[in-house]
Protein backbone atom coordinates (compact mmCIF):
# COMPACT_ATOMS: atom_id res chain seq x y z
CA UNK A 1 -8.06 -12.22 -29.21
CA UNK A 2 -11.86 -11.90 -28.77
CA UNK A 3 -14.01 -9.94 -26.29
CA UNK A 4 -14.79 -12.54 -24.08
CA UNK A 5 -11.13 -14.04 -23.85
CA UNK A 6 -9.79 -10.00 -23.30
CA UNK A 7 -12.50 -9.65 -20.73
CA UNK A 8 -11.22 -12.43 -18.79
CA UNK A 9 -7.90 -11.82 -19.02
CA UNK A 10 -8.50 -8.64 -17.42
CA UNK A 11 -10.61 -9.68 -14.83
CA UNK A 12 -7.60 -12.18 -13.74
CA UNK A 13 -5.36 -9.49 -13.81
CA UNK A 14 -7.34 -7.48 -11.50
CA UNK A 15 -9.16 -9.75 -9.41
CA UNK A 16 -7.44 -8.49 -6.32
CA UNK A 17 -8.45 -5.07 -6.13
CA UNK A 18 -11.97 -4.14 -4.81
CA UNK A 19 -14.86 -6.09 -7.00
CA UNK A 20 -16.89 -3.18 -7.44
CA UNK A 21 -13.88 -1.39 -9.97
CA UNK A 22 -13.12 -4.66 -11.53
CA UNK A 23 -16.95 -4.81 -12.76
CA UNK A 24 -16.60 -1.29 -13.47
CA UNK A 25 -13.74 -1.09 -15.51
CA UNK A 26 -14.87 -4.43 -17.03
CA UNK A 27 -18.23 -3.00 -18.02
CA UNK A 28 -15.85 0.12 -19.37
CA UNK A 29 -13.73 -2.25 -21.96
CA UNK A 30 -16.70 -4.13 -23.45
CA UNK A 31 -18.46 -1.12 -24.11
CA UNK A 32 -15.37 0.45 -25.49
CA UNK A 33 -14.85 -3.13 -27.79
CA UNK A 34 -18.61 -2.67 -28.40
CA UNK A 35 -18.38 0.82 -29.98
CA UNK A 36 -14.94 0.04 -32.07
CA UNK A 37 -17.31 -3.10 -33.33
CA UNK A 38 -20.49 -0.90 -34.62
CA UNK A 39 -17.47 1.61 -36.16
CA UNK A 40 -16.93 -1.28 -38.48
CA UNK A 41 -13.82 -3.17 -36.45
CA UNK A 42 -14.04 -6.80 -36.50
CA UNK A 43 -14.00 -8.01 -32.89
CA UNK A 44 -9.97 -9.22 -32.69
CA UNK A 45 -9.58 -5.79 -34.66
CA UNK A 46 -11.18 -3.70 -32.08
CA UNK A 47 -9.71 -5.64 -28.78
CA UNK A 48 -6.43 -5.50 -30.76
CA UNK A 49 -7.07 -1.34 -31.09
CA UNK A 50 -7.72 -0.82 -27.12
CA UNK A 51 -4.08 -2.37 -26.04
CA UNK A 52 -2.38 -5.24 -24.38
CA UNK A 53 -4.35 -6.68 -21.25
CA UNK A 54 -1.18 -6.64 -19.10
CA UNK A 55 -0.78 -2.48 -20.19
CA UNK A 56 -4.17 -1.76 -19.29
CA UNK A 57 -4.17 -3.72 -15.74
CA UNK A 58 -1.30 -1.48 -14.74
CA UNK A 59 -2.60 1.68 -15.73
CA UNK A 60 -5.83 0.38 -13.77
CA UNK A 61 -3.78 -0.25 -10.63
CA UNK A 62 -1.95 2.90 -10.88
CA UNK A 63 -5.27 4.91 -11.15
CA UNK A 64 -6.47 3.30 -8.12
CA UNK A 65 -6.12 4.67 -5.14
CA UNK A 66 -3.75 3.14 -2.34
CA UNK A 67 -6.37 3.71 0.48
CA UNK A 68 -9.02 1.46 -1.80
CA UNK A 69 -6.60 -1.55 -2.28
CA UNK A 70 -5.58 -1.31 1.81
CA UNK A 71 -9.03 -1.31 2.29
CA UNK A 72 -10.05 -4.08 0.39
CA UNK A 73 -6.70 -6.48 1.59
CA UNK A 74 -7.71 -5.65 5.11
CA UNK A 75 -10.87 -6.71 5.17
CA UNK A 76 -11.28 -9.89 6.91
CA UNK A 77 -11.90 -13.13 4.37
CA UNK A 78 -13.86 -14.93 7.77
CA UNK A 79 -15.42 -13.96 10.65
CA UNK A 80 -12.57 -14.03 13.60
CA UNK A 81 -13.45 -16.32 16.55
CA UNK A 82 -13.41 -15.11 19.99
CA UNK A 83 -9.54 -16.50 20.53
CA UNK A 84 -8.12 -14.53 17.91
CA UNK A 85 -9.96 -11.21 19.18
CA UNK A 86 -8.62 -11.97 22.47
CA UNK A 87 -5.22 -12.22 21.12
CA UNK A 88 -5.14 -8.94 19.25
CA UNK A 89 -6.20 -7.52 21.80
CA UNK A 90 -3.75 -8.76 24.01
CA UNK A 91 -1.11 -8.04 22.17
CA UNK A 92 -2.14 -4.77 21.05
CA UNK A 93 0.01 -3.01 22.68
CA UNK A 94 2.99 -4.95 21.42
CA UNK A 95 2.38 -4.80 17.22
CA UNK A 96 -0.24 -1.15 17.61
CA UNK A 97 3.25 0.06 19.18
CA UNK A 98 5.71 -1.40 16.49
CA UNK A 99 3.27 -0.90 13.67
CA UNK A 100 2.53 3.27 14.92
CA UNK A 101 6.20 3.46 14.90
CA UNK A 102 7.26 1.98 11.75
CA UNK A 103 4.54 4.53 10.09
CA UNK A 104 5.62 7.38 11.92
CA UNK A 105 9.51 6.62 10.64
CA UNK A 106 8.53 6.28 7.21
CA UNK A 107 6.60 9.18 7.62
CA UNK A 108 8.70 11.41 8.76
CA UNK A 109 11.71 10.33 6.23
CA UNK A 110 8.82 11.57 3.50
CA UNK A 111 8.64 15.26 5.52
CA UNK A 112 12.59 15.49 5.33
CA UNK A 113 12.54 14.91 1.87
CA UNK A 114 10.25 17.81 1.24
CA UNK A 115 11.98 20.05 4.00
CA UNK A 116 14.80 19.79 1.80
CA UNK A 117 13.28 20.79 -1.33
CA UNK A 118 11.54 24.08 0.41
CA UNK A 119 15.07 24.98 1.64
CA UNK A 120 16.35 24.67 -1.77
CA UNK A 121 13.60 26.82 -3.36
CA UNK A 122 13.76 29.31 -0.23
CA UNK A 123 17.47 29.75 -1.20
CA UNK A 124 16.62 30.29 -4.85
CA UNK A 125 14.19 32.85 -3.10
CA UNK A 126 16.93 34.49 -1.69
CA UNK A 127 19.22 34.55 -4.62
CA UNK A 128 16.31 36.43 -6.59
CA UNK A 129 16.37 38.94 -3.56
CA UNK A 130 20.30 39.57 -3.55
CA UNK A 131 19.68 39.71 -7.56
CA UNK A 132 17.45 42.37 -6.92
CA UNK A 133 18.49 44.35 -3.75
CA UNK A 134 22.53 44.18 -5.52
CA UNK A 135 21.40 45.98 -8.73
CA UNK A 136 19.24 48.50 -7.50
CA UNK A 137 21.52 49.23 -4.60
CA UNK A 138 24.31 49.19 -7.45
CA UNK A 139 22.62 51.45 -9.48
CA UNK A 140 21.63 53.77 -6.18
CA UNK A 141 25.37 53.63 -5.48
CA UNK A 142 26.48 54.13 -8.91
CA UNK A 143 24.49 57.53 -9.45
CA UNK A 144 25.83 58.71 -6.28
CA UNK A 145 29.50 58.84 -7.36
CA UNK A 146 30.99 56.15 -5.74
CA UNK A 147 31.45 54.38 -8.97
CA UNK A 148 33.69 51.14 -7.92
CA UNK A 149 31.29 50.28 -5.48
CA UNK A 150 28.32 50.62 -7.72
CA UNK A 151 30.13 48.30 -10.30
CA UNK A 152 31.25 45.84 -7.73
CA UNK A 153 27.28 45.61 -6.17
CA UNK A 154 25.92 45.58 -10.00
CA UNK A 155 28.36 42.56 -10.50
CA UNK A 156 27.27 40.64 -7.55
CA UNK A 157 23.66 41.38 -8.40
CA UNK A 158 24.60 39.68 -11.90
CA UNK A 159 26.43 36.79 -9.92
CA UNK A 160 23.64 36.17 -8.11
CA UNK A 161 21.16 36.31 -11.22
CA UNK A 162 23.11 33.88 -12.99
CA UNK A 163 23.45 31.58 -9.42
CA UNK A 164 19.51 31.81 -9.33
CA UNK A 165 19.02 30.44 -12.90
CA UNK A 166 21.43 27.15 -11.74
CA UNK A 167 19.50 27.38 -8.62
CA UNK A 168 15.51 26.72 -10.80
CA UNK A 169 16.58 24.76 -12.58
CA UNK A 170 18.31 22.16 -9.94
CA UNK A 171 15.58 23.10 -7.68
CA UNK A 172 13.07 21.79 -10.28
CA UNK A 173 14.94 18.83 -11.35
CA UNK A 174 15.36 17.69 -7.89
CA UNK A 175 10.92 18.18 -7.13
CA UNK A 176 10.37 16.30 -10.04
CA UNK A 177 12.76 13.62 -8.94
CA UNK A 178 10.67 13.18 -5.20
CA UNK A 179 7.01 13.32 -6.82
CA UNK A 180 8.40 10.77 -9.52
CA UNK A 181 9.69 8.44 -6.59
CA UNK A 182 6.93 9.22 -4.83
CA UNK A 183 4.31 8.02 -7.68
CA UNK A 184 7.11 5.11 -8.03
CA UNK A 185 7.02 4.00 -4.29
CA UNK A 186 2.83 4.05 -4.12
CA UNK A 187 3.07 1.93 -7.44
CA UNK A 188 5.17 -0.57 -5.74
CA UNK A 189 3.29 -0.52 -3.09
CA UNK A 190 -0.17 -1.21 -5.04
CA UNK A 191 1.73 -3.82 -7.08
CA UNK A 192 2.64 -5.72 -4.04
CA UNK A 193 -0.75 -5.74 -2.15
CA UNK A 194 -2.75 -7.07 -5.51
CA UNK A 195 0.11 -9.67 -6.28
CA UNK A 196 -1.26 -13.29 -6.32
CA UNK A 197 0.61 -15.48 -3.93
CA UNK A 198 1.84 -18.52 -5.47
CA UNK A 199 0.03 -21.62 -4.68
């Protein structure tokens, strides 16, 4: 493939999102083509070495910020005439309603899901406390003289040792699983706001 075919691919690819990182990441490719070509690359060589156009365009998408895209599919393609004003403002109370509501639901699913995940790491907390407070009130005991009630404290400061170690772990697993949907569900989202509508 040559520069100038790459180049264009990639500028179809992208032509939704705002015009001012298309040129940018445009400009960003040729000069990286550009430099391959002076290392001694022939030109399908060094377009072959950067990657495959449709790779690239989703790495570019997923780098871009959501607010960026929203901003540029929001702005108005035409000035709106005085009817149309006059109808959203009419209705505004109708679709600002639905539309403030519908945000604030999704919203406040996304706070749930991290209220969970602090509870489960505040429990771990507290397993690391019991670990703690157990042994050293088992030892305290144990010293004492009241050796069966020493053991039994030192063993529940072990249970709860070995419960916080299940407890990390699952606790970690299951953060890694929310920001990985999360990066997921704002990729989806991109994806659908740039998609070309079929003609």
């Amino acid at each position: 493939m040559t520069k100038l075919k790459f180049l264009l691919s990639l500028h179809d690819k992208l032509s939704d999102l705002p015009q001012n990182e298309v040129e940018e990441r445009l400009s960003f490719y040729s000069e990286m083509i550009e430099d391959r070509m002076e290392e001694g690359l022939s030109e399908e060589e060094a377009v072959s070495a950067i990657g495959s156009v449709d790779e690239i365009a989703s790495q570019i998408v997923a780098d871009i910020p959501l607010t960026k895209i929203v901003k540029e599919k929001i702005k108005p393609a035409k000035k709106l005439k005085t009817w149309e004003i006059i109808l959203l403002v009419l209705g505004s109370p109708i679709w600002l309603s639905l539309a403030i509501a519908a945000i604030s639901v999704i919203f406040s699913l996304y706070v749930s899901l991290w209220a969970v995940i602090i509870s489960l790491w505040a429990v771990y907390g507290s397993l690391i406390g019991c670990a703690i407070g157990f042994i050293i009130a088992g030892i305290v005991i144990f010293i004492t003289g009241n050796d069966l009630t020493g053991i039994a404290m030192l063993g529940a400061g072990l249970v709860c040792t070995g419960l916080s170690v299940f407890a990390f772990y699952g606790c970690k697993a299951i953060t890694k699983g929310i920001l990985l949907l999360t990066k997921t569900v704002a990729l989806k989202i991109k994806k659908s706001l740039i998609k070309k509508e079929d003609a």
